[in-house]
C-alpha atoms as a PDB file:
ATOM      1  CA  UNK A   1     -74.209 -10.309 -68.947  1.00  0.00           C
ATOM      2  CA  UNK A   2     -74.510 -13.597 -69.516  1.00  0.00           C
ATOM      3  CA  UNK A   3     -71.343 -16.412 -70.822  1.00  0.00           C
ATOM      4  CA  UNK A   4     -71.918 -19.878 -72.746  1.00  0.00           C
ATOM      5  CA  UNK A   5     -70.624 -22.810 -69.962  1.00  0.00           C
ATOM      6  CA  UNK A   6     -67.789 -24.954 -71.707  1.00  0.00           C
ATOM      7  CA  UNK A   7     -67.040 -28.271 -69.780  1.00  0.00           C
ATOM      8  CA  UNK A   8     -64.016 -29.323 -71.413  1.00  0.00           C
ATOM      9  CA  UNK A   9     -62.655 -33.421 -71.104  1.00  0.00           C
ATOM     10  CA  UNK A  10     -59.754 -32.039 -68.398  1.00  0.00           C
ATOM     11  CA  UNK A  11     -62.439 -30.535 -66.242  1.00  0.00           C
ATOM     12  CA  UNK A  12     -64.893 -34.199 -66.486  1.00  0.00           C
ATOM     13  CA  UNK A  13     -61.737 -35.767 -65.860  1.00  0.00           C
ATOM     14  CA  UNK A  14     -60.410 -33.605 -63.192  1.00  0.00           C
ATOM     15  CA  UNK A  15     -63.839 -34.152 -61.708  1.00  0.00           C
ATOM     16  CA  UNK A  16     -63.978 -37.461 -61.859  1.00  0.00           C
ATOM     17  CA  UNK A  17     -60.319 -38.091 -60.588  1.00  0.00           C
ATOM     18  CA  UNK A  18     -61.256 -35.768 -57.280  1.00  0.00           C
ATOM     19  CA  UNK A  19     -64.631 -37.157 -56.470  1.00  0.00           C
ATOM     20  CA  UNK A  20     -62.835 -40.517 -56.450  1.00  0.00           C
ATOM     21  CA  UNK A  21     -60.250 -39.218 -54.147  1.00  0.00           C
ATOM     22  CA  UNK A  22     -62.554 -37.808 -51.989  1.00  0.00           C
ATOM     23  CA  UNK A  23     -65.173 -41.108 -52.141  1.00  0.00           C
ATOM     24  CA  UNK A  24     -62.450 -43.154 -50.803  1.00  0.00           C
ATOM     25  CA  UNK A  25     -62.429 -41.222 -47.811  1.00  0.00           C
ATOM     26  CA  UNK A  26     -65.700 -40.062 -47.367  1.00  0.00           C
ATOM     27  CA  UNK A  27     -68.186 -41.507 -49.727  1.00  0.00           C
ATOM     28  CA  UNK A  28     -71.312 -40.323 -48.399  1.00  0.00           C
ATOM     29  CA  UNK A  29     -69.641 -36.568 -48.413  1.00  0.00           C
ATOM     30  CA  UNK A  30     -67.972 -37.148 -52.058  1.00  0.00           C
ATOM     31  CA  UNK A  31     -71.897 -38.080 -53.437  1.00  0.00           C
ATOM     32  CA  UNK A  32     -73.672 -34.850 -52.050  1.00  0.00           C
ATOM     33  CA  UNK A  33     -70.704 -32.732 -53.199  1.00  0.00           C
ATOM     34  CA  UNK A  34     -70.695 -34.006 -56.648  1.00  0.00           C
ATOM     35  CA  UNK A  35     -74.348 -33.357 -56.350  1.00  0.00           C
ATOM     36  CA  UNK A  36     -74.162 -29.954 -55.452  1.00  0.00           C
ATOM     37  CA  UNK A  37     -71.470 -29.144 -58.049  1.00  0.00           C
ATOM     38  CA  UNK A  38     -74.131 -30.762 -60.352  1.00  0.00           C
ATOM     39  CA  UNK A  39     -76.896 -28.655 -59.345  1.00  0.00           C
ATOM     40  CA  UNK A  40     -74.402 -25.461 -59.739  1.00  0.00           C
ATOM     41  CA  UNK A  41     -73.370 -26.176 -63.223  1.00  0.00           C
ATOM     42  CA  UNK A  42     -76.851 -26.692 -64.191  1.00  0.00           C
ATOM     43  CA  UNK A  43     -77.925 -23.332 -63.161  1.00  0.00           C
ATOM     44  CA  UNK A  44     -75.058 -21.626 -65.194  1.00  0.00           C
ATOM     45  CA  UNK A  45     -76.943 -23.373 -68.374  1.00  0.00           C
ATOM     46  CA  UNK A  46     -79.877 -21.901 -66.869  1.00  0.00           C
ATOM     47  CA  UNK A  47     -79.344 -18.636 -66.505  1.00  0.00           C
ATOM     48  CA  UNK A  48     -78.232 -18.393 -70.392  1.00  0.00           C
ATOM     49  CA  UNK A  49     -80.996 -19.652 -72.619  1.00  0.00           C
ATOM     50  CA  UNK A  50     -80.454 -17.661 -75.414  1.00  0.00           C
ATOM     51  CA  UNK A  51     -76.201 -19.326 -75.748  1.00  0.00           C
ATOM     52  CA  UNK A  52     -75.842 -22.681 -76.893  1.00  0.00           C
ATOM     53  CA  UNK A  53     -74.651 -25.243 -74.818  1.00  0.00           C
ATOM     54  CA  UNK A  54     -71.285 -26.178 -75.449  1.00  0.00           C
ATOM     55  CA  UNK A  55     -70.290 -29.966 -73.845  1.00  0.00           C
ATOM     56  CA  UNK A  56     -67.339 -31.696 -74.828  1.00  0.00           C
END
């Protein structure tokens, strides 16, 4: 089964507001993990071709 990925503004923000946390104390760590969670979200629009993104 697959689900349509819906990044709402609170979750960009939210993101945003904890990789800057996390860059002030380790900025080289903060980059790769924002990476990775990248990567991850990517593969969730991946893995549903057939559902419209949704990106607000």
């Amino acid at each position: 089964m697959t689900y349509p990925v819906i990044v709402t503004q609170k979750a960009k923000d939210d993101l945003r507001h904890y990789f800057a946390l996390a860059a002030n104390h380790a900025p080289e760590t903060a980059a790769r993990w924002l990476n990775r969670f990248e990567d991850a979200l990517q593969t969730l629009f991946r893995r549903s071709p057939a559902i419209p993104r949704v990106v607000r």
